[in-house]
N, C-alpha and C. Protein backbone atom coordinates (compact mmCIF):
# COMPACT_ATOMS: atom_id res chain seq x y z
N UNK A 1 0.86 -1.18 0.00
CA UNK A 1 0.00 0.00 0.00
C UNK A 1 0.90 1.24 0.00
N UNK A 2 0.54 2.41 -1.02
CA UNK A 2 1.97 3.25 -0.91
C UNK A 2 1.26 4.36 0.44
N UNK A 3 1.85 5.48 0.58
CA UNK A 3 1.83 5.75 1.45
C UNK A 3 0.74 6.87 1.51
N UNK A 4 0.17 7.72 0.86
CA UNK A 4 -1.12 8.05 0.48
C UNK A 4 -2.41 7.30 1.08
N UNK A 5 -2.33 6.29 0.54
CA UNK A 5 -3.51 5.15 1.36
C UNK A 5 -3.07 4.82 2.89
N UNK A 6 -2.14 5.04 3.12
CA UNK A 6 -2.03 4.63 4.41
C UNK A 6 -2.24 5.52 5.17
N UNK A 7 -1.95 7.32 4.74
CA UNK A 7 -2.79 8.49 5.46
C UNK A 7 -4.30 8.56 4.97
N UNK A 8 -4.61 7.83 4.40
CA UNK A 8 -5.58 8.17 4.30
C UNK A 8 -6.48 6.84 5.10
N UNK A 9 -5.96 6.24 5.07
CA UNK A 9 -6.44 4.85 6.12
C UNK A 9 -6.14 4.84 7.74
N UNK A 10 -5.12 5.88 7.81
CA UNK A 10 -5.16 6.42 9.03
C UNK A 10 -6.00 7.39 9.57
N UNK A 11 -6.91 8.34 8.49
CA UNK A 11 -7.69 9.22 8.90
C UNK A 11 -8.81 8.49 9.14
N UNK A 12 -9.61 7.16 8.60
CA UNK A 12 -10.09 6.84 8.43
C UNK A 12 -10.17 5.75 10.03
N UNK A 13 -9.44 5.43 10.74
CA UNK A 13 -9.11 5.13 11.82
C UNK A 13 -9.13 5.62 12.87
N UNK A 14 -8.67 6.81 12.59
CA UNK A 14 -8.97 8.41 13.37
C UNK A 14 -10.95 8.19 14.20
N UNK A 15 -11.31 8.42 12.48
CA UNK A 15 -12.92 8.90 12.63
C UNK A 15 -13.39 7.69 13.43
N UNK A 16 -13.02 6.59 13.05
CA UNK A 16 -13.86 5.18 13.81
C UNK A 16 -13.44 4.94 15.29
N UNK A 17 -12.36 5.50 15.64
CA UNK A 17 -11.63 5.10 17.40
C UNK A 17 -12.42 6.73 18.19
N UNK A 18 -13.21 7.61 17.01
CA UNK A 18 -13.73 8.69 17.30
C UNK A 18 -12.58 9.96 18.66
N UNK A 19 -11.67 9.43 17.61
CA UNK A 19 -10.52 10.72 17.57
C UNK A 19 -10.73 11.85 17.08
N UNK A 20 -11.78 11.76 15.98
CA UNK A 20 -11.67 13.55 14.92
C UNK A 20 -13.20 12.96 14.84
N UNK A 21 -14.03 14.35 14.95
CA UNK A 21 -15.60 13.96 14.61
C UNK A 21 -15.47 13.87 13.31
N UNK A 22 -16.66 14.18 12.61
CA UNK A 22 -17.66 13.83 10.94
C UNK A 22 -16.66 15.26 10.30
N UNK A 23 -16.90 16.52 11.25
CA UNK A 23 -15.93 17.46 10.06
C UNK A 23 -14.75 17.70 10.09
N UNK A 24 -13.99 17.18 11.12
CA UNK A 24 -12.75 16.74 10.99
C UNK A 24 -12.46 16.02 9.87
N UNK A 25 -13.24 14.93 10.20
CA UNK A 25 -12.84 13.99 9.29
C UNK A 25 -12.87 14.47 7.75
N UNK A 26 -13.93 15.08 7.42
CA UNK A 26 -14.30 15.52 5.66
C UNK A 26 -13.38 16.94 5.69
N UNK A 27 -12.80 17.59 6.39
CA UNK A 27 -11.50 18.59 6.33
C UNK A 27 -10.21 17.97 5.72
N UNK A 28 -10.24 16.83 7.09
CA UNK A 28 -8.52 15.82 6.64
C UNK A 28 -8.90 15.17 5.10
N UNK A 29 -9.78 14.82 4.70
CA UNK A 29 -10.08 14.13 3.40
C UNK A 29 -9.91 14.85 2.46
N UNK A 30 -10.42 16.29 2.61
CA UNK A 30 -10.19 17.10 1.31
C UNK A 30 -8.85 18.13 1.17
N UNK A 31 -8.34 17.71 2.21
CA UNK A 31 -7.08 18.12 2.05
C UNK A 31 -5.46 17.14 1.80
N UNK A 32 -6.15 16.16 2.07
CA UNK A 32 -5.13 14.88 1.97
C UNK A 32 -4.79 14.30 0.12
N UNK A 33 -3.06 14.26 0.12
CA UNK A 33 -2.95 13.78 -1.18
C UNK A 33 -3.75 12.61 -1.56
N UNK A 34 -4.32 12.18 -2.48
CA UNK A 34 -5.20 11.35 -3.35
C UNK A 34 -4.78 10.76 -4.22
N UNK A 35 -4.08 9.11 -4.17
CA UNK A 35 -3.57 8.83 -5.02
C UNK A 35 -4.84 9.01 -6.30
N UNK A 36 -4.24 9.24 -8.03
CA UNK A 36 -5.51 9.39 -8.70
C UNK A 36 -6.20 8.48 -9.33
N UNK A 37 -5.76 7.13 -9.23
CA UNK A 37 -6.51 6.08 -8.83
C UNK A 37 -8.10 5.77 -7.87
N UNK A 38 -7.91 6.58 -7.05
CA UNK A 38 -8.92 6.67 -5.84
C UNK A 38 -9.61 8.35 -5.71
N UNK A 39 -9.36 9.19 -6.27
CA UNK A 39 -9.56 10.41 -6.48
C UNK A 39 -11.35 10.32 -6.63
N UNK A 40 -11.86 9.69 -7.38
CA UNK A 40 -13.38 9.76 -7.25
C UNK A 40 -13.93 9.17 -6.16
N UNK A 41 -13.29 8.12 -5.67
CA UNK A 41 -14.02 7.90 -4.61
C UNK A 41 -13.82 8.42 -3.37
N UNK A 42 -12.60 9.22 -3.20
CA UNK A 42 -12.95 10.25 -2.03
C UNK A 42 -13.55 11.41 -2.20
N UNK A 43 -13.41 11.90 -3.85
CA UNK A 43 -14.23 12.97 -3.79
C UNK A 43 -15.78 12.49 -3.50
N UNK A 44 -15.89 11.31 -3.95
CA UNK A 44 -17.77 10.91 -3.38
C UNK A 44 -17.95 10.88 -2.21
N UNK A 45 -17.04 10.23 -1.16
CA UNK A 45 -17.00 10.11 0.35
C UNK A 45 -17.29 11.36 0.65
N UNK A 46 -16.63 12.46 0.24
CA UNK A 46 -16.58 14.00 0.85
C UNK A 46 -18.15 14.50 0.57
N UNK A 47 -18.88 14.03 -0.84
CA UNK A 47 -19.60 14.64 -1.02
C UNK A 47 -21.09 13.93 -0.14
N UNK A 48 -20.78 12.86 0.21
CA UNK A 48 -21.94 11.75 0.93
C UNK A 48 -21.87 12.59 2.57
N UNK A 49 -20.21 12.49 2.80
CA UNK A 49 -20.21 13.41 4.19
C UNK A 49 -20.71 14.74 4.59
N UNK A 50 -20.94 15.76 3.60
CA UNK A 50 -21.03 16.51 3.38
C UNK A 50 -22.79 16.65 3.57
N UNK A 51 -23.19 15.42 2.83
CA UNK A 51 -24.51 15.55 3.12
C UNK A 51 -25.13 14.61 4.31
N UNK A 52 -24.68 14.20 4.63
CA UNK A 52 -24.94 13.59 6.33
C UNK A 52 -25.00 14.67 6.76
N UNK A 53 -23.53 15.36 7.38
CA UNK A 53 -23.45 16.61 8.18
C UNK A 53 -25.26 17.34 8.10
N UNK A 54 -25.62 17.29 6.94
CA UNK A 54 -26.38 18.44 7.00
C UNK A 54 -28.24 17.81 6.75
N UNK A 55 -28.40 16.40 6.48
CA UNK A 55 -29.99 15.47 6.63
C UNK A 55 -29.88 15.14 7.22
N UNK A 56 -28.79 14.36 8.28
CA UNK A 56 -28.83 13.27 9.07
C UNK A 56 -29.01 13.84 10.68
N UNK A 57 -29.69 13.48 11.33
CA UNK A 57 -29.61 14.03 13.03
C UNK A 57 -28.10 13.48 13.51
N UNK A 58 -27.27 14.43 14.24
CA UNK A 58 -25.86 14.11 14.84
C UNK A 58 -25.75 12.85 15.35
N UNK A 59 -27.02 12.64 16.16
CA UNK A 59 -26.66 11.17 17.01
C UNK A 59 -26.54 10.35 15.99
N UNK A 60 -26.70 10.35 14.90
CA UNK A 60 -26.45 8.95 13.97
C UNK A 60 -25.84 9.56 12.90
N UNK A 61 -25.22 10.59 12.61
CA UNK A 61 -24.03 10.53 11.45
C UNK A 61 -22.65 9.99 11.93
N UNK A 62 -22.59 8.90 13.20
CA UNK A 62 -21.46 8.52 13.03
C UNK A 62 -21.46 7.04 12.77
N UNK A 63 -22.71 6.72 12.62
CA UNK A 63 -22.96 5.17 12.23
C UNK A 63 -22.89 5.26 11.19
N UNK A 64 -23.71 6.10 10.00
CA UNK A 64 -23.86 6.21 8.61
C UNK A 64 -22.44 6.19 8.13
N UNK A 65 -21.66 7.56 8.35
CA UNK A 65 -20.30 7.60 8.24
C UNK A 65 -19.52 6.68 8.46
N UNK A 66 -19.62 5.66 9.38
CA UNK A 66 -18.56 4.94 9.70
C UNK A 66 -19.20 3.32 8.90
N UNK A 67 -19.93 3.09 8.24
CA UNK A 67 -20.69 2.18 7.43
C UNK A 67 -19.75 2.34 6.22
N UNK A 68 -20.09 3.91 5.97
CA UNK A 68 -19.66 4.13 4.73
C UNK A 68 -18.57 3.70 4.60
N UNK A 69 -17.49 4.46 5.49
CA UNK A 69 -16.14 4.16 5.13
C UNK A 69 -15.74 2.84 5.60
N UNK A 70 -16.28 1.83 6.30
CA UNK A 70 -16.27 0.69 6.56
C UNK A 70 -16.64 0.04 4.52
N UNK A 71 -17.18 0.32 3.86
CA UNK A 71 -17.55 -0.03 2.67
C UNK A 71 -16.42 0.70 1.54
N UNK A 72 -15.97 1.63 1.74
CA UNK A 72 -14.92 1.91 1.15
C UNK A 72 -13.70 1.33 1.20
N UNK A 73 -13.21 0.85 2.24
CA UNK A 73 -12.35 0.25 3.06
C UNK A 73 -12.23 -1.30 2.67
N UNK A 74 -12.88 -1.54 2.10
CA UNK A 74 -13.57 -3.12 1.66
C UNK A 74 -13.69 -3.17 0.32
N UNK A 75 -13.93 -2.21 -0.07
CA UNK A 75 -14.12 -2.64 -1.62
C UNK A 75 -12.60 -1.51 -2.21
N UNK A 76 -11.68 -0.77 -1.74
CA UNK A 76 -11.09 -0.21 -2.47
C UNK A 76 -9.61 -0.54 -1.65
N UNK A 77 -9.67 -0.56 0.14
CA UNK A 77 -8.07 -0.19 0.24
C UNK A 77 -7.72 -1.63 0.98
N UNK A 78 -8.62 -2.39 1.16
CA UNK A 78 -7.99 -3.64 2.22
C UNK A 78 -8.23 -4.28 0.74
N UNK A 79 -8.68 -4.55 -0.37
CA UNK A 79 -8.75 -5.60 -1.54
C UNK A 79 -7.34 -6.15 -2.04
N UNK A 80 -7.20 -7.22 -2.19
CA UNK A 80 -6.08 -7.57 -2.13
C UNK A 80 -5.00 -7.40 -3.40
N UNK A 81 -5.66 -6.71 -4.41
CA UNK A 81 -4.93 -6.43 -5.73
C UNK A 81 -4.44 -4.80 -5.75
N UNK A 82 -4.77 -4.14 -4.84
CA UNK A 82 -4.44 -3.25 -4.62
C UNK A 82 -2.85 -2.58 -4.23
């Protein structure tokens, strides 16, 4: 895994041990290098977070959020061809 994914799998670790809340988290994301391989799918993460923050009631944008990136995490950075 080069090292891009691994800050970015560390932010992502961050949000779930609930070290950095929901806009922490979508701050560190849109500011973090992107390998451009993966470039759409964090720009979608940002834009899904983005809209939690603002439909979802607080007490549960950290389940939604953390689903999500639990599903990102699975289908893009733990896959084994990666």
């Amino acid at each position: 895994m080069d090292k891009q994914l691994i800050k970015i799998q560390s932010i992502f670790e961050m949000f779930i041990l609930k070290k950095i809340g929901i806009e922490e988290l979508q701050s560190r994301l849109e500011t973090a290098i992107i390998p451009e391989n993966f470039e759409d799918t964090i720009k979608e993460l940002i834009n899904i977070i983005e809209e939690v923050r603002f439909t979802i009631l607080e007490e549960n944008q950290y389940l939604h959020v953390y689903d999500i990136i639990n599903d990102v995490q699975v289908k893009h950075i733990n896959k084994p061809t990666f």
